[in-house]
N, C-alpha and C. Protein backbone atom coordinates (compact mmCIF):
# COMPACT_ATOMS: atom_id res chain seq x y z
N UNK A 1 -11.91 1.33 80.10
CA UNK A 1 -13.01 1.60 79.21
C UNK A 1 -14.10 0.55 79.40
N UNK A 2 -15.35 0.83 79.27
CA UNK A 2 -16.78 0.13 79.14
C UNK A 2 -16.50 -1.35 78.15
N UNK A 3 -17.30 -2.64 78.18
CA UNK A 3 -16.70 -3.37 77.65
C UNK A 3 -18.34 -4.51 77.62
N UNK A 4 -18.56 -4.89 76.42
CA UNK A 4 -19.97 -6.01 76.76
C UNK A 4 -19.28 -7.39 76.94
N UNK A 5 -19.67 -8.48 77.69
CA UNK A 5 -19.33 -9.82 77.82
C UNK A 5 -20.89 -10.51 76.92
N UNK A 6 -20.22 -11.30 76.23
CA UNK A 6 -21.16 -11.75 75.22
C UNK A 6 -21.14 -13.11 75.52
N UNK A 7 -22.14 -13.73 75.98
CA UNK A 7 -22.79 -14.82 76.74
C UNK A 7 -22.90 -15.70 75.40
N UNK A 8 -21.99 -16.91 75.35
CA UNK A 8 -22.06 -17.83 74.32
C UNK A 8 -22.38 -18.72 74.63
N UNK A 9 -23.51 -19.91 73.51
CA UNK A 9 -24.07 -21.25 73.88
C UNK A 9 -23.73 -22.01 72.65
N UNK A 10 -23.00 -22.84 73.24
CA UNK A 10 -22.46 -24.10 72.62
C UNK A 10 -23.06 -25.56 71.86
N UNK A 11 -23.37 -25.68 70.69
CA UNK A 11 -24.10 -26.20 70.21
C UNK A 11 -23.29 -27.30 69.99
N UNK A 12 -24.07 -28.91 69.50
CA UNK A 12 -23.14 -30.10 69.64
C UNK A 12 -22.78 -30.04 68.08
N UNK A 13 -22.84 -29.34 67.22
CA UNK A 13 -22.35 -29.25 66.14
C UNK A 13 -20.87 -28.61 66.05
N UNK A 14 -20.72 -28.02 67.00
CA UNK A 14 -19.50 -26.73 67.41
C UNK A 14 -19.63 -25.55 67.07
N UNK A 15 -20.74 -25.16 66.45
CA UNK A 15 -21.36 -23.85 66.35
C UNK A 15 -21.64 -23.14 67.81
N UNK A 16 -21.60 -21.42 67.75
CA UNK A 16 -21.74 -21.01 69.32
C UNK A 16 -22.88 -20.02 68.37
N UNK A 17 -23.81 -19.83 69.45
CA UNK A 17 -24.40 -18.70 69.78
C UNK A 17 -24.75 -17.95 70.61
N UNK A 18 -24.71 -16.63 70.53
CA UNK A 18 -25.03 -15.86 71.19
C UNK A 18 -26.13 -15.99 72.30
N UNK A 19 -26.47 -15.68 73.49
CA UNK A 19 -27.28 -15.74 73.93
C UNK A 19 -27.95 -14.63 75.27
N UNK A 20 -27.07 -13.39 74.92
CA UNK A 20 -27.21 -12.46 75.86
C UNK A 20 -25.97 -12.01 75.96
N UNK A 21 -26.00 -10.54 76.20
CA UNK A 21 -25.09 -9.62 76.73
C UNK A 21 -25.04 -8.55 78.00
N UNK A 22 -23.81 -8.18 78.32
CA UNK A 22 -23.70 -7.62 79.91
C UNK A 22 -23.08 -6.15 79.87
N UNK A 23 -23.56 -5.47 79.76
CA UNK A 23 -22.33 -4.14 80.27
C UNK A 23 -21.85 -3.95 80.82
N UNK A 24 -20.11 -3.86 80.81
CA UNK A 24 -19.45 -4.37 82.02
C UNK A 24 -19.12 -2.40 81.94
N UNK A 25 -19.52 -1.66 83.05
CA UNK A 25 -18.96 -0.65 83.64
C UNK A 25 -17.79 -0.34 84.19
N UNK A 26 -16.82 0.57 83.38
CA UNK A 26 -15.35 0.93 83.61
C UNK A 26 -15.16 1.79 85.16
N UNK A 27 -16.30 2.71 85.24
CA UNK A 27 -16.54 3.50 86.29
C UNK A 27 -15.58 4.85 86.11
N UNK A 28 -15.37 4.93 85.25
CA UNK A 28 -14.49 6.39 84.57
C UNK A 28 -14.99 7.48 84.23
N UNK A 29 -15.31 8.48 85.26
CA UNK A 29 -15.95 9.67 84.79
C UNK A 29 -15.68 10.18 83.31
N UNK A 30 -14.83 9.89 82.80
CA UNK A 30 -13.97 10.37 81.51
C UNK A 30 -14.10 9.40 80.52
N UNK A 31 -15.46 7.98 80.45
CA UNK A 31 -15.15 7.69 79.20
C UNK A 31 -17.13 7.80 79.24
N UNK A 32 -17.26 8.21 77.97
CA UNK A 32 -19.13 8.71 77.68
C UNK A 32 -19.72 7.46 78.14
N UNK A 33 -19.80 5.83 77.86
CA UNK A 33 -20.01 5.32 78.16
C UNK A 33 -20.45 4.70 79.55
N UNK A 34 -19.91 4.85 80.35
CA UNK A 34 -19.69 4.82 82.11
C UNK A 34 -21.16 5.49 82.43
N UNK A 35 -21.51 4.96 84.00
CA UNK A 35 -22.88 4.94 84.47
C UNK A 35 -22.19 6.88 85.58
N UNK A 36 -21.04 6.34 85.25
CA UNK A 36 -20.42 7.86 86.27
C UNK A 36 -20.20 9.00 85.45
N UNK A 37 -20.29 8.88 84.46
CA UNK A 37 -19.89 10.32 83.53
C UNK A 37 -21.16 10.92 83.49
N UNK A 38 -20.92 12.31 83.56
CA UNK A 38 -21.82 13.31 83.45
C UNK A 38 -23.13 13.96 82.41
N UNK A 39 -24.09 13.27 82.64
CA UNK A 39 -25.00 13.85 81.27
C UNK A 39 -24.66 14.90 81.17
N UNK A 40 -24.74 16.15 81.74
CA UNK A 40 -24.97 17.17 81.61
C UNK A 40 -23.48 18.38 82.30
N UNK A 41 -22.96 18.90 81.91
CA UNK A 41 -21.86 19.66 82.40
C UNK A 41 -20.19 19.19 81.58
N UNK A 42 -20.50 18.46 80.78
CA UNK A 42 -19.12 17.67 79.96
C UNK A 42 -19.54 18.65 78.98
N UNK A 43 -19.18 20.51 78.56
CA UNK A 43 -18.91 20.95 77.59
C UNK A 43 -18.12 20.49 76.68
N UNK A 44 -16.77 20.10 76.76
CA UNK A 44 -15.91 19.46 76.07
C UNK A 44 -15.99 17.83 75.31
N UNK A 45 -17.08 17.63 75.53
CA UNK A 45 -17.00 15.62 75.97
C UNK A 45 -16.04 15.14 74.82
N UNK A 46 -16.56 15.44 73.35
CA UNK A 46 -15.44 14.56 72.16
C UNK A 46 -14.18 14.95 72.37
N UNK A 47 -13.68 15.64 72.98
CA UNK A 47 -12.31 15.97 72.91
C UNK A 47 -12.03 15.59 74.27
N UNK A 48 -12.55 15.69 75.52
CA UNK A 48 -11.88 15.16 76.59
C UNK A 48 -12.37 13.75 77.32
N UNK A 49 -13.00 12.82 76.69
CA UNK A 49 -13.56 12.18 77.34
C UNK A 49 -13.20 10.66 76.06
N UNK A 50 -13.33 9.14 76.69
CA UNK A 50 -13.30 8.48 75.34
C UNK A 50 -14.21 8.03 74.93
N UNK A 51 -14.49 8.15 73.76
CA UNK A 51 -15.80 7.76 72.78
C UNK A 51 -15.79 6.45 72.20
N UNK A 52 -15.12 5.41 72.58
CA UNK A 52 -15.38 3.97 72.31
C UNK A 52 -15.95 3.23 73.10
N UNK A 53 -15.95 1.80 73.18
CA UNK A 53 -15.73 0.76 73.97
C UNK A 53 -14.83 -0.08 73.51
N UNK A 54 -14.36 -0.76 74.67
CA UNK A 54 -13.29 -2.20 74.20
C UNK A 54 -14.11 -3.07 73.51
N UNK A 55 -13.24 -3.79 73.03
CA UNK A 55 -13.91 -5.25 72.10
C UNK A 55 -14.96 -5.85 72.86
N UNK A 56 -15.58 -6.51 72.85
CA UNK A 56 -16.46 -7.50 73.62
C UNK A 56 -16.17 -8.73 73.90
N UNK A 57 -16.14 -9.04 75.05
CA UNK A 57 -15.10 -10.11 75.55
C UNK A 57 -16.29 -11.58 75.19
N UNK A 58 -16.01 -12.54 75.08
CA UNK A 58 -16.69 -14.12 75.27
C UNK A 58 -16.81 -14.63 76.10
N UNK A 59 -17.75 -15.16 76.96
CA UNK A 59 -17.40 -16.50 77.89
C UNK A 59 -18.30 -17.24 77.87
N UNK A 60 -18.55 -18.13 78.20
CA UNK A 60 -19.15 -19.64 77.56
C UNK A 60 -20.65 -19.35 78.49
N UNK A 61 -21.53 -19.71 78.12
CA UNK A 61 -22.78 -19.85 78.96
C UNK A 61 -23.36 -21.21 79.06
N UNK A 62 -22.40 -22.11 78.94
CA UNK A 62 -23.20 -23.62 78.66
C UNK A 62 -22.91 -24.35 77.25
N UNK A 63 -23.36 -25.39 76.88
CA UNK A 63 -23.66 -26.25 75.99
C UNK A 63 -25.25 -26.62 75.73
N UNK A 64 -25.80 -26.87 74.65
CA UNK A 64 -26.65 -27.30 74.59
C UNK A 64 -26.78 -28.48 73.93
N UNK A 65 -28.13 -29.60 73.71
CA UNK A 65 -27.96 -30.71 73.41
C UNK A 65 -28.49 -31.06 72.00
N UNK A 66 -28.78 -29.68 71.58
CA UNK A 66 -28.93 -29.37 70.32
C UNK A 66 -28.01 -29.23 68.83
N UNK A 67 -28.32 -29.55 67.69
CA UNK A 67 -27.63 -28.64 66.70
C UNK A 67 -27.93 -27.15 66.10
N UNK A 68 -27.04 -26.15 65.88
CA UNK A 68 -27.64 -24.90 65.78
C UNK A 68 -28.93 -25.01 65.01
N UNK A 69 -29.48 -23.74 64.33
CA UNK A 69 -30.35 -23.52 63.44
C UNK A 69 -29.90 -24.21 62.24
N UNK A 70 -28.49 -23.59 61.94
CA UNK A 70 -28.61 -23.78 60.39
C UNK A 70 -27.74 -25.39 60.32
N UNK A 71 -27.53 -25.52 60.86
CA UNK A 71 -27.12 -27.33 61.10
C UNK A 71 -28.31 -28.49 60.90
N UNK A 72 -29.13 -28.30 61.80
CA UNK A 72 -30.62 -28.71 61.81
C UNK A 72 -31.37 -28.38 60.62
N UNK A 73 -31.11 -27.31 60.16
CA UNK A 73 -31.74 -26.99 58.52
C UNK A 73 -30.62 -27.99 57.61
N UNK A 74 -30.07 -27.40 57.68
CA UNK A 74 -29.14 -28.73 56.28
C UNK A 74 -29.11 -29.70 56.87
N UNK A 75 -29.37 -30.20 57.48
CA UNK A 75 -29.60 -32.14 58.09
C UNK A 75 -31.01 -32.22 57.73
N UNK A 76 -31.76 -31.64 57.92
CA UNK A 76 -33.63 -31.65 57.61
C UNK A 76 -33.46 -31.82 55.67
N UNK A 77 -32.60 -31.03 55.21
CA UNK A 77 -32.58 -31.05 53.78
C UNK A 77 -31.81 -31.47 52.88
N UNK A 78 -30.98 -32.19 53.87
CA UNK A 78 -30.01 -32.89 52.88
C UNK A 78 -30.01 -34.17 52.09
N UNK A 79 -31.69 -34.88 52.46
CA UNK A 79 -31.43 -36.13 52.08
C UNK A 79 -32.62 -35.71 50.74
C-alpha cells in the first residue's frame, strides 16, 4: 500500500517538526492510491481495490540550532 515519509526537524529543545512530505508509491494496480491504478475502467474500485494508505512513516531530516516556535515563545515570556 501507498505510504507518506514525513521529513522531521529536530529542534535543540527536543521538539520535532515537520518539514515536508514524500509519497512513497506501492505500484499496485489494485490500491486507488498508486500512480498505476486506473482512472478510468475500475467499475468496481470500493470493493476491489484498497482505499487506504499505511501510517506515515518518520525519518529525521536534520537538527536545527534553534528552539521550536513555541519554546522560543515561552522563553521570550517567561520572565
Amino acid at each position: 500500500m501507498c505510504y507518506y515519509t514525513v521529513q522531521l526537524l529536530m529542534h535543540t529543545c527536543g521538539h520535532e517538526k515537520p518539514s515536508g512530505r514524500t509519497k512513497v508509491d506501492c505500484g499496485a494496480r489494485r490500491c486507488k492510491y498508486s500512480a498505476t491504478h486506473p482512472e478510468s475502467g475500475c467499475s468496481n474500485c470500493v470493493n476491489t481495490c484498497r482505499q487506504w494508505m499505511l501510517q506515515p512513516q518518520s525519518v529525521s531530516a536534520g537538527s536545527s540550532p534553534t528552539l521550536c516556535f513555541h519554546c522560543a515563545h515561552a522563553r521570550r515570556y517567561a520572565t
